[in-house]
Every structure is written in structure tokens, then in C-alpha cells.
Protein backbone atom coordinates (compact mmCIF):
# COMPACT_ATOMS: atom_id res chain seq x y z
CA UNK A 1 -6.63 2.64 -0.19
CA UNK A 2 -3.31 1.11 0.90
CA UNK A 3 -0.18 2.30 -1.09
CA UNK A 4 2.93 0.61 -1.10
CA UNK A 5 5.29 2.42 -3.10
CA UNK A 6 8.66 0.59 -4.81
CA UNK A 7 10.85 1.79 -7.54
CA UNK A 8 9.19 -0.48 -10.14
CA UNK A 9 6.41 -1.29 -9.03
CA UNK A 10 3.14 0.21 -6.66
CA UNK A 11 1.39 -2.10 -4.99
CA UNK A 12 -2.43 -1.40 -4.04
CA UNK A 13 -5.23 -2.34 -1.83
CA UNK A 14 -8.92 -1.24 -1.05
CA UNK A 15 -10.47 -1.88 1.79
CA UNK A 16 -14.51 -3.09 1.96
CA UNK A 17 -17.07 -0.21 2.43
CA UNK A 18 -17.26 -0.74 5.93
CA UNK A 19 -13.55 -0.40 6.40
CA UNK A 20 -12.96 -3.82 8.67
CA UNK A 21 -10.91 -5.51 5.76
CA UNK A 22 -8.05 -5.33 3.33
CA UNK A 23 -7.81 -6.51 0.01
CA UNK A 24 -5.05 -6.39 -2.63
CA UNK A 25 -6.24 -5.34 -6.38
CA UNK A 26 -2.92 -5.39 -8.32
CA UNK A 27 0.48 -3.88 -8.47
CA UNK A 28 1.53 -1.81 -11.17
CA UNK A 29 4.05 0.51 -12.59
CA UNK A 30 4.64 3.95 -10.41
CA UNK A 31 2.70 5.80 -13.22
CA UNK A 32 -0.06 3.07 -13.93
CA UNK A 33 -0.87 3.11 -10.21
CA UNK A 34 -1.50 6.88 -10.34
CA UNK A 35 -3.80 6.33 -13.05
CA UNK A 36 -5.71 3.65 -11.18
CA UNK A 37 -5.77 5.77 -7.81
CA UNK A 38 -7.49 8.74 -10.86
CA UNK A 39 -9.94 6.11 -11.86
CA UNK A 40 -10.90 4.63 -8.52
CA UNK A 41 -11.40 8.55 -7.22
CA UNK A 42 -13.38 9.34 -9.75
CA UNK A 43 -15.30 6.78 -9.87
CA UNK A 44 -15.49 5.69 -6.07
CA UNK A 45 -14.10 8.77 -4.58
CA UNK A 46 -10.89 7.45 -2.07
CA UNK A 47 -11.28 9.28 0.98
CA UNK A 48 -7.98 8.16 2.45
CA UNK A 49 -4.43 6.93 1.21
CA UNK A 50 -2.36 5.23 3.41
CA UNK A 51 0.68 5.00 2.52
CA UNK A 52 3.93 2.86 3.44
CA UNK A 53 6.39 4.84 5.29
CA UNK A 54 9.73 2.88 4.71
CA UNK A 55 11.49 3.47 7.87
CA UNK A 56 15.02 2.56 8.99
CA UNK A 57 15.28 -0.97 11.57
CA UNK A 58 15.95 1.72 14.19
CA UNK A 59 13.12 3.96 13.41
CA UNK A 60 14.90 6.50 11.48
CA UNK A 61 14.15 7.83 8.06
CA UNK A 62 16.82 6.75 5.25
CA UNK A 63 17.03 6.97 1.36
CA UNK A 64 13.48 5.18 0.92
CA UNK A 65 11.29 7.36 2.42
CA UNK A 66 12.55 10.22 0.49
CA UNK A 67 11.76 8.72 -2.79
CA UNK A 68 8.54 7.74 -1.49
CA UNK A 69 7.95 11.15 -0.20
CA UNK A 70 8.71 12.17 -3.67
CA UNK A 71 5.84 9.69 -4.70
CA UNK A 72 3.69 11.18 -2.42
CA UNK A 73 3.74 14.56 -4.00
CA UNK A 74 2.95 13.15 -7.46
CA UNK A 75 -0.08 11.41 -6.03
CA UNK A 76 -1.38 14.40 -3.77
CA UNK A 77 -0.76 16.51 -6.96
CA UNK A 78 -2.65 14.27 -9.56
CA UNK A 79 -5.36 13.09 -7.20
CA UNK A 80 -6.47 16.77 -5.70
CA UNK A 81 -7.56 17.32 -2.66
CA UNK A 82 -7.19 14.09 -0.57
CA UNK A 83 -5.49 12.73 2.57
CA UNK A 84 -2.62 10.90 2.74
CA UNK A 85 -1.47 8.71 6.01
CA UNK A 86 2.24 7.44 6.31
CA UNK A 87 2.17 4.05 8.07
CA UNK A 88 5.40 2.45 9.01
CA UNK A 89 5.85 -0.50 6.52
CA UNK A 90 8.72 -2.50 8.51
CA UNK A 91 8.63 -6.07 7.38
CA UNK A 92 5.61 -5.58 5.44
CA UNK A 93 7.66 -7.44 3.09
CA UNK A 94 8.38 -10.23 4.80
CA UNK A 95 4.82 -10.75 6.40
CA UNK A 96 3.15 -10.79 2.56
CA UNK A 97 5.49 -13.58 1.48
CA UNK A 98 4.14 -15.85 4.53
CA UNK A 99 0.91 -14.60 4.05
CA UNK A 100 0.93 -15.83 0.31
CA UNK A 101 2.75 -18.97 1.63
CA UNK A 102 -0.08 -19.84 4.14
CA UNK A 103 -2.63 -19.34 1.16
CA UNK A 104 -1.44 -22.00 -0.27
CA UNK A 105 0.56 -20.53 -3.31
CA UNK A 106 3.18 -22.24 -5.14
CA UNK A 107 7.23 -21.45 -5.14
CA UNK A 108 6.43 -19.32 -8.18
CA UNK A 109 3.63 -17.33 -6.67
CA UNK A 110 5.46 -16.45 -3.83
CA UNK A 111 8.37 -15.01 -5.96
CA UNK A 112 5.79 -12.92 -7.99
CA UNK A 113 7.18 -9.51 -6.82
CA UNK A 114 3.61 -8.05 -8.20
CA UNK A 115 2.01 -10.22 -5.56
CA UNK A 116 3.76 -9.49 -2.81
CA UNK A 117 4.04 -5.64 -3.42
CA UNK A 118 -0.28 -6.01 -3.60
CA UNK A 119 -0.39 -8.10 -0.55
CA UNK A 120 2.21 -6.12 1.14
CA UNK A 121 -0.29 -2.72 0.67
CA UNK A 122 -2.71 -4.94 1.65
CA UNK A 123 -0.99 -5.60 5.00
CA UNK A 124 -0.61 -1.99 5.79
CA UNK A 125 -3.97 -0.89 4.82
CA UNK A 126 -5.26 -3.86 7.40
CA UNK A 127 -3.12 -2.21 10.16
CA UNK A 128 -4.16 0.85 9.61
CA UNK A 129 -7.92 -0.24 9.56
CA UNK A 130 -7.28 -2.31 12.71
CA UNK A 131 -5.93 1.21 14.98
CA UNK A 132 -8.96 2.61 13.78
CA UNK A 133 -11.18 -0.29 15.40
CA UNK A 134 -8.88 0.03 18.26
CA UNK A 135 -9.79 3.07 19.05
CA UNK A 136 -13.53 2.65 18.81
């Protein structure tokens, strides 16, 4: 699952069952998303969270990654047992809006924050699942 954490909204991704591709299922508020991660993991079991890791343009970490290490702790503490990955989210952002632009979306799609926050997790679960082919 691909996480990517905001202060209104969580945006969420799955990747197939042979882990070679992303794809968004929603974004939602910080506590809905916890109850979807309950669902899916009960349900589907998640065996890893990956997690955008808001870093600094330099590298550093700021004010971000502390609330979303804050997030982190609710998630590891309501989903049990299960591993979480922090993967650097730098224009994560930016790359979902011209992702959603290339689809084909209209002006209004591409300002649905929901959207991008989905496609953004989607992004970073991708890159995550691509440095694990990488290192096949």
C-alpha cells in the first residue's frame, strides 16, 4: 500500500498481487484512511506500507515529516504488527498533476486535491515497487 499523508486528506494506493504496478483507490480523511488501511488488512492482509517521507528540497527533515511521523504511529498502532517504509515524496505532487494532465483530465480534475493526493501515493508506491525490480 502507498500512503501519502496530508493534513486533510490521505491519499492511498495498492499495488497488483504481483507487485509490478500502482494504482490509486481514493483519498480520504486522516481517520477514514486508517479505517480503510483496518479493512483492507483484514480482509487482504497489507504486508507493507510505504509511506511518503516529506523531506526538505535539500534533503533535510522539516515540520512535515514530523506530523507525518506522528501519522505513522497512529497507523502502526491501529494496524498491529506491520511494516512501514518511508519513501522520499519530493515532487510527488507535482508529478501526479501531469500525470492526471496526460490522462486526459479536465481543468477541474486536475484541481481535485482528492485526486492528486491518490495519484500522488500512487506515484510513490510505483517507485518503491520499481527499486524492488531493480534489485532483482
Amino acid at each position: 500500500m502507498g500512503v501519502d499523508v496530508g493534513t486533510k486528506r490521505v491519499g492511498l494506493a495498492q499495488s497488483d498481487p504481483l507487485r509490478m504496478f500502482a494504482q490509486p483507490i481514493g483519498a480520504y480523511s486522516p481517520s477514514e484512511a486508517i479505517e480503510v488501511l483496518k479493512k483492507l488488512n483484514e480482509s487482504e492482509g497489507i504486508e507493507i506500507l510505504v509511506i511518503g517521507w516529506p523531506l526538505e528540497e535539500d534533503g533535510s527533515e522539516g515540520k512535515a515529516t514530523g506530523f507525518v511521523r506522528a501519522y505513522e504511529e497512529r497507523l502502526k498502532s491501529n494496524l498491529g504488527r506491520i511494516t512501514v517504509q518511508r519513501w522520499d515524496e519530493r515532487y510527488t505532487s507535482i508529478m501526479a498533476k501531469e500525470a492526471i494532465l496526460h490522462a486526459g483530465a479536465g481543468r477541474k480534475a486536475r484541481r481535485d486535491r482528492g485526486r492528486v493526493d491518490a495519484a500522488a501515493a500512487a506515484i510513490i508506491l510505483q517507485e518503491y515497487l520499481g527499486s524492488l525490480q531493480d534489485n532483482v
